[in-house]
C-alpha atoms as a PDB file:
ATOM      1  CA  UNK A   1      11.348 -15.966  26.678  1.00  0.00           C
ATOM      2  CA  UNK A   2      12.849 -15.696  23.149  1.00  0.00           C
ATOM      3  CA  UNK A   3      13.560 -18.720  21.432  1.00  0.00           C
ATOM      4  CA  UNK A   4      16.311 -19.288  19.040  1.00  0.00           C
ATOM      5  CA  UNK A   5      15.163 -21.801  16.630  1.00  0.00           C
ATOM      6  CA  UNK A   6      12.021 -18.772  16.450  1.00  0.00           C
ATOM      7  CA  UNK A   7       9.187 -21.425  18.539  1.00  0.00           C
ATOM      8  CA  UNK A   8       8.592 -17.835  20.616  1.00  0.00           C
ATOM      9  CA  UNK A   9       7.326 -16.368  17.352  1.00  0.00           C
ATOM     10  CA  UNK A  10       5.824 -18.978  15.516  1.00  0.00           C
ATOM     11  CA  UNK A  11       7.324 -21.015  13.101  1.00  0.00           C
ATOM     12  CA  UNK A  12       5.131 -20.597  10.030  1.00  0.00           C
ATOM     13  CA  UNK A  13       2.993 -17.968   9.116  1.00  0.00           C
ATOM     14  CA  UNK A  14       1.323 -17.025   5.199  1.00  0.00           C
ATOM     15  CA  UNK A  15       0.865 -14.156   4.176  1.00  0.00           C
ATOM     16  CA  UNK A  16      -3.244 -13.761   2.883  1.00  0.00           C
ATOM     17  CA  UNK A  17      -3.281 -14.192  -0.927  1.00  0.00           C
ATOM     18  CA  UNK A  18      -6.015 -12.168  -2.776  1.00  0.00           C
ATOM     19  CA  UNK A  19      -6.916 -12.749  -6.681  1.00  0.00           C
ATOM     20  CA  UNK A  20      -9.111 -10.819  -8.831  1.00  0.00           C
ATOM     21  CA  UNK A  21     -10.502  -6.963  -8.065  1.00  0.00           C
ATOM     22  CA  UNK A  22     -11.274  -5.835  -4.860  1.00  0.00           C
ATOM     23  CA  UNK A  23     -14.348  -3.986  -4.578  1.00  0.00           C
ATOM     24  CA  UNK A  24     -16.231  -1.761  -2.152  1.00  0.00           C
ATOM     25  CA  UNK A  25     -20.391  -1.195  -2.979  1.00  0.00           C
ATOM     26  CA  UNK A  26     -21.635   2.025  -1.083  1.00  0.00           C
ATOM     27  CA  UNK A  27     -24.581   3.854  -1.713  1.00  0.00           C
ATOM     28  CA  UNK A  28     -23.840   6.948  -2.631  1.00  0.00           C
ATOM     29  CA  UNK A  29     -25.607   8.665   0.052  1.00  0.00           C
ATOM     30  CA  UNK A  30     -23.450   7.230   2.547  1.00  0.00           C
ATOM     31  CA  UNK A  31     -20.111   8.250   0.582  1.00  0.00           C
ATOM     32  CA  UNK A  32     -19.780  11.318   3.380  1.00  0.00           C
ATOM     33  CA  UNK A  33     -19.483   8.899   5.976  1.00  0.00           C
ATOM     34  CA  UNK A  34     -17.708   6.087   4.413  1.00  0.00           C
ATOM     35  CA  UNK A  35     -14.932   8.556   3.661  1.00  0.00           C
ATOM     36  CA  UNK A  36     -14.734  10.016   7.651  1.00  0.00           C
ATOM     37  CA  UNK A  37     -14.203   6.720   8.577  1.00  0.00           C
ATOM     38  CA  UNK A  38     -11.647   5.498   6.110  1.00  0.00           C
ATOM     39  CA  UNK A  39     -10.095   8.851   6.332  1.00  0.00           C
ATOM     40  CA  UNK A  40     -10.116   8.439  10.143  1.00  0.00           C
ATOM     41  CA  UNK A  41      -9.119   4.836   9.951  1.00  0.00           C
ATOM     42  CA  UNK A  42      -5.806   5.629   7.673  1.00  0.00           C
ATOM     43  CA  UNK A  43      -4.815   8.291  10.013  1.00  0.00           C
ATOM     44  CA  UNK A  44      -4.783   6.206  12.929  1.00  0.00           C
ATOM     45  CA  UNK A  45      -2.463   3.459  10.594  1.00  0.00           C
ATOM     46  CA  UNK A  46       0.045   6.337   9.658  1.00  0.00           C
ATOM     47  CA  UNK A  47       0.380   7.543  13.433  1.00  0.00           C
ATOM     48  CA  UNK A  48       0.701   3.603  14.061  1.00  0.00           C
ATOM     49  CA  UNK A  49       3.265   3.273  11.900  1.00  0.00           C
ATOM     50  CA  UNK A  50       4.857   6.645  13.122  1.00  0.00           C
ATOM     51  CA  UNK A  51       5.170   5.525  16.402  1.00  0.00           C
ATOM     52  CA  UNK A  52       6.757   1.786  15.749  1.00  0.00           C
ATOM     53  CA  UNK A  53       9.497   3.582  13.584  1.00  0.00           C
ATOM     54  CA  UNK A  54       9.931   5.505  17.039  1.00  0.00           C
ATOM     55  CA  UNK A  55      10.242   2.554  19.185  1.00  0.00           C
ATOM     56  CA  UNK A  56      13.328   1.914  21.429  1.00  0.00           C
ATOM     57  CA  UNK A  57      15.065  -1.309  20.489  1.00  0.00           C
ATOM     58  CA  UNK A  58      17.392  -1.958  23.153  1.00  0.00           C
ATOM     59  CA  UNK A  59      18.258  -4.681  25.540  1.00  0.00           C
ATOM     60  CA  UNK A  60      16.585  -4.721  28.483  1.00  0.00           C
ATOM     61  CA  UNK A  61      18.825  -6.811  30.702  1.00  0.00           C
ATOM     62  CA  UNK A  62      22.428  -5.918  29.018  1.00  0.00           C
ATOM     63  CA  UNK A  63      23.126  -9.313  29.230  1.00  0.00           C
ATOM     64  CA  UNK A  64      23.669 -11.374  25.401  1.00  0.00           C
ATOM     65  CA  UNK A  65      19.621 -12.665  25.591  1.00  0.00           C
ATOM     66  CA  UNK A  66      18.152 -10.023  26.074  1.00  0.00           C
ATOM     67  CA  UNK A  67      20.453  -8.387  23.379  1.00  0.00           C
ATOM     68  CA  UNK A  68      19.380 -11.432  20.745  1.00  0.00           C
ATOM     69  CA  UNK A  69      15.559 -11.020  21.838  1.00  0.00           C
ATOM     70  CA  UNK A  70      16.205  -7.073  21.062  1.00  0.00           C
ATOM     71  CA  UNK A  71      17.497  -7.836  17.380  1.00  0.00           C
ATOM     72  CA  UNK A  72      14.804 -10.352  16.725  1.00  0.00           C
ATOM     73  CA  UNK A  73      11.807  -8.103  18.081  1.00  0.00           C
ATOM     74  CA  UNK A  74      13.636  -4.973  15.992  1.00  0.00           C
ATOM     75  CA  UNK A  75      13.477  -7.430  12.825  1.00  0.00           C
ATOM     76  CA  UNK A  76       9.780  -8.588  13.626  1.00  0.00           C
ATOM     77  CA  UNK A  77       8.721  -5.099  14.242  1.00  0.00           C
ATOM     78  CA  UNK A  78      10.204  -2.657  12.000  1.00  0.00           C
ATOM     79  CA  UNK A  79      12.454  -4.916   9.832  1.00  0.00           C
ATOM     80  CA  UNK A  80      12.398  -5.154   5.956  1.00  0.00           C
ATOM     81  CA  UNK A  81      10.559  -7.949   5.592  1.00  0.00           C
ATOM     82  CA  UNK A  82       7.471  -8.576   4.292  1.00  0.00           C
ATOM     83  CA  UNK A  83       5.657 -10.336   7.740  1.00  0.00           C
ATOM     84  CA  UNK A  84       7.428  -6.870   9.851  1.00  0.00           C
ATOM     85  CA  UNK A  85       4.697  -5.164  12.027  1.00  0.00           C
ATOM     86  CA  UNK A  86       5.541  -2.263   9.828  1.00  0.00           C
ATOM     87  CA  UNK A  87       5.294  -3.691   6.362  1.00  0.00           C
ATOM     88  CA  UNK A  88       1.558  -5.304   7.224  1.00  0.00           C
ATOM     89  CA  UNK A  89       0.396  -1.525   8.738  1.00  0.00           C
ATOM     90  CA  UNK A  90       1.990  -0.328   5.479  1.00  0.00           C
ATOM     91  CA  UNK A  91       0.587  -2.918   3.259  1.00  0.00           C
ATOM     92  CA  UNK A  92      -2.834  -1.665   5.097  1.00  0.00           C
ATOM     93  CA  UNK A  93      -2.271   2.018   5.087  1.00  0.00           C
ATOM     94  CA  UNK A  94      -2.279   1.839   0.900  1.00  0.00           C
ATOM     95  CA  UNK A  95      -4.915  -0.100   1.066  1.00  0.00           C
ATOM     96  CA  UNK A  96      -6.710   2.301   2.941  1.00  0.00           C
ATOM     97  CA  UNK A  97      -5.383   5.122   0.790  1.00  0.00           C
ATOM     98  CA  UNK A  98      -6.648   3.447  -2.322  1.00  0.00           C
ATOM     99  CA  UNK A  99     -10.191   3.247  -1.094  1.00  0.00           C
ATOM    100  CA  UNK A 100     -10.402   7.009   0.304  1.00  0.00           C
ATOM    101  CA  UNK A 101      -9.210   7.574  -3.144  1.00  0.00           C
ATOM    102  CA  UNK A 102     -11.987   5.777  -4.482  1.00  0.00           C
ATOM    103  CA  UNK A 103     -14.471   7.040  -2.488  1.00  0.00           C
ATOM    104  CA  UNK A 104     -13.409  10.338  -2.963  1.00  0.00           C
ATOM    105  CA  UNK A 105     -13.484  10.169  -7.079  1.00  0.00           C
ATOM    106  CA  UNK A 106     -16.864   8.318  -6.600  1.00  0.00           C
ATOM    107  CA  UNK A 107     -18.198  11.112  -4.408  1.00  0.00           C
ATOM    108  CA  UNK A 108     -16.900  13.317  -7.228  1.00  0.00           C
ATOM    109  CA  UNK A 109     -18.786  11.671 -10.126  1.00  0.00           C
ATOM    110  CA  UNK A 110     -21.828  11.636  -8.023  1.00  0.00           C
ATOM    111  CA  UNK A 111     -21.842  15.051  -7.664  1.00  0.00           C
ATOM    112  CA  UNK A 112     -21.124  15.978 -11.365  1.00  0.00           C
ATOM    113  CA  UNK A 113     -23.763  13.603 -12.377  1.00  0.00           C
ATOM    114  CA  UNK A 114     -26.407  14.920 -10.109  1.00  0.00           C
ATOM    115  CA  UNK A 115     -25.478  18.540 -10.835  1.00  0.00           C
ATOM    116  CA  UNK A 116     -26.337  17.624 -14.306  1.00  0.00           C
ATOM    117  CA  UNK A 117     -29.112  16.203 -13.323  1.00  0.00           C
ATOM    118  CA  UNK A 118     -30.283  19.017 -11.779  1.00  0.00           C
ATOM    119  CA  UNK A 119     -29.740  21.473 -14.454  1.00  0.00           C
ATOM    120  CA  UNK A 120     -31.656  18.937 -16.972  1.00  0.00           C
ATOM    121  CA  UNK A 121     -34.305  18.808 -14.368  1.00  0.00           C
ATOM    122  CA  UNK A 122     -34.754  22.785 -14.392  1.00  0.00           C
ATOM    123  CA  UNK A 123     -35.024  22.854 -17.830  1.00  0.00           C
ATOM    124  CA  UNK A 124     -38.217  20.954 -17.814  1.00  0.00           C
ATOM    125  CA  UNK A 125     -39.381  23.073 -15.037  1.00  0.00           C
ATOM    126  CA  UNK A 126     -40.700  25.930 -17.520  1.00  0.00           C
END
């Protein structure tokens, strides 16, 4: 049941406050498999968010509470908000983006660095 005065969604709710840099330690051997899951992980946040943008917001009963519980579960869900469903999978999905980013330019310097390496290596060789 769908309260007006909101008590059937919670009255208060605060949105997580982060300060400072954000940062992810990986070895670098496991950079391959740190990005598969990431890269798995955001897909499964854009289909998410794919699908909510798809759901059907009408009311269920025709009758003036069920059209008020449809207009507040729209809002909740894909409403412009910041605390929407959509806005926190979206607020998630760029935060997943940023670290497949990451990991990719990370996986990219490691490689450069231990090609070099490599070639330094086979100069020593003779």
């Amino acid at each position: 049941m769908f309260l007006a005065d909101g008590g059937g969604w919670g009255s208060t709710s605060s949105a997580p406050s982060y300060s400072g840099t954000q940062t992810l330690r990986i070895e670098p051997s496991a950079i391959p498999a740190a990005l598969v899951a990431f890269r798995a992980a955001h897909e499964r946040v854009l289909r998410k968010v794919r699908e909510l943008n798809g759901l059907d917001f009408r009311p269920w009963a025709g009758d003036e509470v069920s059209r008020e519980t449809a207009v507040q579960f729209a809002d909740r869900s894909i409403g412009g908000g910041a605390e929407s469903a959509r806005e926190c999978l979206l607020g998630y999905e760029q935060q997943l983006r940023n670290a497949v980013e990451s990991l990719e330019a990370a996986q990219a310097d490691y490689i450069a660095m231990e090609g070099d390496n490599c070639a330094l290596w086979g100069k020593y060789d003779n």
